[in-house]
Protein backbone atom coordinates (compact mmCIF):
# COMPACT_ATOMS: atom_id res chain seq x y z
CA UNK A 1 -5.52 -12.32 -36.68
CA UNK A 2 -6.12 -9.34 -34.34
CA UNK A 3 -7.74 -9.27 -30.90
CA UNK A 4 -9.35 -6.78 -29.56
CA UNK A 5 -9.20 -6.18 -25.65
CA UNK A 6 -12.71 -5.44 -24.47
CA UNK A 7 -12.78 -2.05 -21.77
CA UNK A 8 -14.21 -1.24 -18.93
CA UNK A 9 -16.00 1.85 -18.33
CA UNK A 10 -14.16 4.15 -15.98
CA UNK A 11 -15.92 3.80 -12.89
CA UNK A 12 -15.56 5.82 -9.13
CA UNK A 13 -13.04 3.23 -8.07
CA UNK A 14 -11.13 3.34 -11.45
CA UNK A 15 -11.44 7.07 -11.08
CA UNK A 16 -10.45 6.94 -7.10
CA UNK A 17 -7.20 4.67 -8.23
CA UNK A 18 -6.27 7.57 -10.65
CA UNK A 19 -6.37 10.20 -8.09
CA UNK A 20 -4.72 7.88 -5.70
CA UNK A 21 -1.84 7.36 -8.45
CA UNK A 22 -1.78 11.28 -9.41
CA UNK A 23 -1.51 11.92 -5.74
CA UNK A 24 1.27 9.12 -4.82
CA UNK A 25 3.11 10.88 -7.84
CA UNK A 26 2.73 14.64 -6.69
CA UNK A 27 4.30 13.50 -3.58
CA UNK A 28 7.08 12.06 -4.97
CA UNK A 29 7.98 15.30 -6.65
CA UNK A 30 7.68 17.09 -3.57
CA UNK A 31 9.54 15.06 -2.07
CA UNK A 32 12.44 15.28 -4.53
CA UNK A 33 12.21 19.13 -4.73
CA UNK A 34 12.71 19.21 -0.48
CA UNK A 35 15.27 16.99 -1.58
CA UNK A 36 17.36 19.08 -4.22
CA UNK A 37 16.53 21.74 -2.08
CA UNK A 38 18.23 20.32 1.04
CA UNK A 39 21.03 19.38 -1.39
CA UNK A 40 21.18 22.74 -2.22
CA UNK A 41 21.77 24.20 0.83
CA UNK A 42 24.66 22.24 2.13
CA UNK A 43 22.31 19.60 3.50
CA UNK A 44 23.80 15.70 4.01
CA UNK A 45 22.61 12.79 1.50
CA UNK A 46 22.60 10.96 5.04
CA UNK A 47 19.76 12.98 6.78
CA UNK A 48 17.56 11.26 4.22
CA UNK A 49 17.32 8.35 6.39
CA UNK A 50 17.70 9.87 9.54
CA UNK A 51 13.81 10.00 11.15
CA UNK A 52 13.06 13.73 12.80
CA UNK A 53 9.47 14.75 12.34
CA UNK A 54 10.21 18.13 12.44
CA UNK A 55 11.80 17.56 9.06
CA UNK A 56 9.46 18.16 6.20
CA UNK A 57 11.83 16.26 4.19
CA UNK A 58 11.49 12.79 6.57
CA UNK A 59 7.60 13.94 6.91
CA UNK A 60 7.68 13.74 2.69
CA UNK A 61 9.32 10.68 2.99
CA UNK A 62 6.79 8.82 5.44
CA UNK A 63 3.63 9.95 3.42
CA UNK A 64 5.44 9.02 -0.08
CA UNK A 65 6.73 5.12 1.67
CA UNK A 66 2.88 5.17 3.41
CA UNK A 67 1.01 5.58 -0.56
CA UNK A 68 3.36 3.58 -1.76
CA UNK A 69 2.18 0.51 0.74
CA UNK A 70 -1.38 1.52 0.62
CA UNK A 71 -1.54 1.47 -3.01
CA UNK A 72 -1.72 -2.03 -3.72
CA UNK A 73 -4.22 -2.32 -1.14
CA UNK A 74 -6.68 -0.27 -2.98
CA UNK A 75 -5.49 -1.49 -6.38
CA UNK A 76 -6.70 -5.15 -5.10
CA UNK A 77 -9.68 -3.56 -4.05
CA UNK A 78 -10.59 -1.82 -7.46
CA UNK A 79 -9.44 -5.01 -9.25
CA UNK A 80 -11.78 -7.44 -7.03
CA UNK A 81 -14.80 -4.50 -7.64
CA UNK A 82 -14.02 -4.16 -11.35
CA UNK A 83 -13.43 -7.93 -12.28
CA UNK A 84 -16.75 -8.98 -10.46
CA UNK A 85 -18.72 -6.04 -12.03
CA UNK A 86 -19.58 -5.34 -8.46
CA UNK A 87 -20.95 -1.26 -7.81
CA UNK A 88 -23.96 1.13 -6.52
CA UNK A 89 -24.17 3.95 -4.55
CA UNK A 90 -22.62 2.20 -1.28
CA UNK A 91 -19.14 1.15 -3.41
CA UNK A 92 -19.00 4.59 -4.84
CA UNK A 93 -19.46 6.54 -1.11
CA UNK A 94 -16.89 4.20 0.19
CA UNK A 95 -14.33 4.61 -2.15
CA UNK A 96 -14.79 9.10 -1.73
CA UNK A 97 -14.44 8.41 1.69
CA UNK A 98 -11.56 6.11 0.88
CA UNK A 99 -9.60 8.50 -1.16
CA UNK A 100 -10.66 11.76 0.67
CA UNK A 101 -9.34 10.15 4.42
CA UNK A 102 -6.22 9.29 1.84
CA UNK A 103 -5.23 12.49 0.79
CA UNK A 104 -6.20 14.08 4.96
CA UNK A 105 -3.80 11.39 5.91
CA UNK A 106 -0.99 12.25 3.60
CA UNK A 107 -1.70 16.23 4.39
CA UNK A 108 -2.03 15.78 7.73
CA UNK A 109 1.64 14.32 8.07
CA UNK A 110 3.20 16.65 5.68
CA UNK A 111 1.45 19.52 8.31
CA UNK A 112 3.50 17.83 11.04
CA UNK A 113 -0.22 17.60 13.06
CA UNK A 114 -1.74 15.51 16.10
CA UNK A 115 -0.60 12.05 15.15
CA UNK A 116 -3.88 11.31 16.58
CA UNK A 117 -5.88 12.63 13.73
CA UNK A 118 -3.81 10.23 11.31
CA UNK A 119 -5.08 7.43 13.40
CA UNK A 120 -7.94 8.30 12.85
CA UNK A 121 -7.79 8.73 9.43
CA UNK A 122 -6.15 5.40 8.66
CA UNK A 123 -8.95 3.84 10.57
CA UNK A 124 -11.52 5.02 8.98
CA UNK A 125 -9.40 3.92 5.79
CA UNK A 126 -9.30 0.37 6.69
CA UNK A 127 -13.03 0.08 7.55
CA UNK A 128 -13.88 1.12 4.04
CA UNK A 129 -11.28 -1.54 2.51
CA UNK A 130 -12.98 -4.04 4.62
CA UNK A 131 -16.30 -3.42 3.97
CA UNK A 132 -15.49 -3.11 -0.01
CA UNK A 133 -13.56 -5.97 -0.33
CA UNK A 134 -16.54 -7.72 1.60
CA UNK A 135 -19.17 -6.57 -0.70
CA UNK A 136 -16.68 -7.20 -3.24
CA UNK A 137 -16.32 -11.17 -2.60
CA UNK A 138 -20.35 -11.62 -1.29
């Protein structure tokens, strides 16, 4: 007896989780090429841990630990959006915004800018998790 797992159509919020994923990954090799590359040059396994935000290295490692806990986040998001078949125009704007105010949150850490702007850039990240997991549950 076979079963056959029915699909779902890949949708912007599918599509936004797979550039969130593709993104959390590129990260991650950055951040283990600053690594090897700190190795490399005589650097200390211990100024891993050691917060400086001059360091591009700890600045890698804040934006890879920050996808990391966003991830799920979005991924109950997507699941709650995809499981009650719930979409439109609105869903599909929030999630861009979503992912784009994502990605200028990760690059504006790894630039070592205004803390400020990543405020503001989270924010406007939670507002559209709110409002989708609203419309999501209404």
């Amino acid at each position: 007896m076979s079963s056959v797992i029915p699909t779902t159509e890949m949708t912007i919020p599918l599509w936004g989780l797979v550039i969130f994923i593709v993104w959390t990954i590129a990260v991650v090799v950055l951040l283990l090429a600053a690594r090897i590359r700190h190795l490399s040059t005589g650097g200390s396994v211990k100024d891993f841990g050691t917060p400086n935000d001059e360091s591009l290295l700890w600045r890698l490692f804040r934006v890879q630990s920050n996808l990391v806990e966003n991830l799920p986040l979005y991924i109950g998001v997507v699941f709650l959006l995809t499981v009650r078949g719930v979409s439109g125009t609105v869903i599909d704007s929030l999630v861009v915004v979503y992912i784009i105010f994502r990605l200028v949150h990760s690059l504006i850490h790894i630039a070592g800018l205004n803390p400020i702007f990543r405020l503001l850039s989270l924010t406007i990240q939670l507002v559209c998790l709110v409002v989708l997991t609203i419309l999501a549950i209404i």
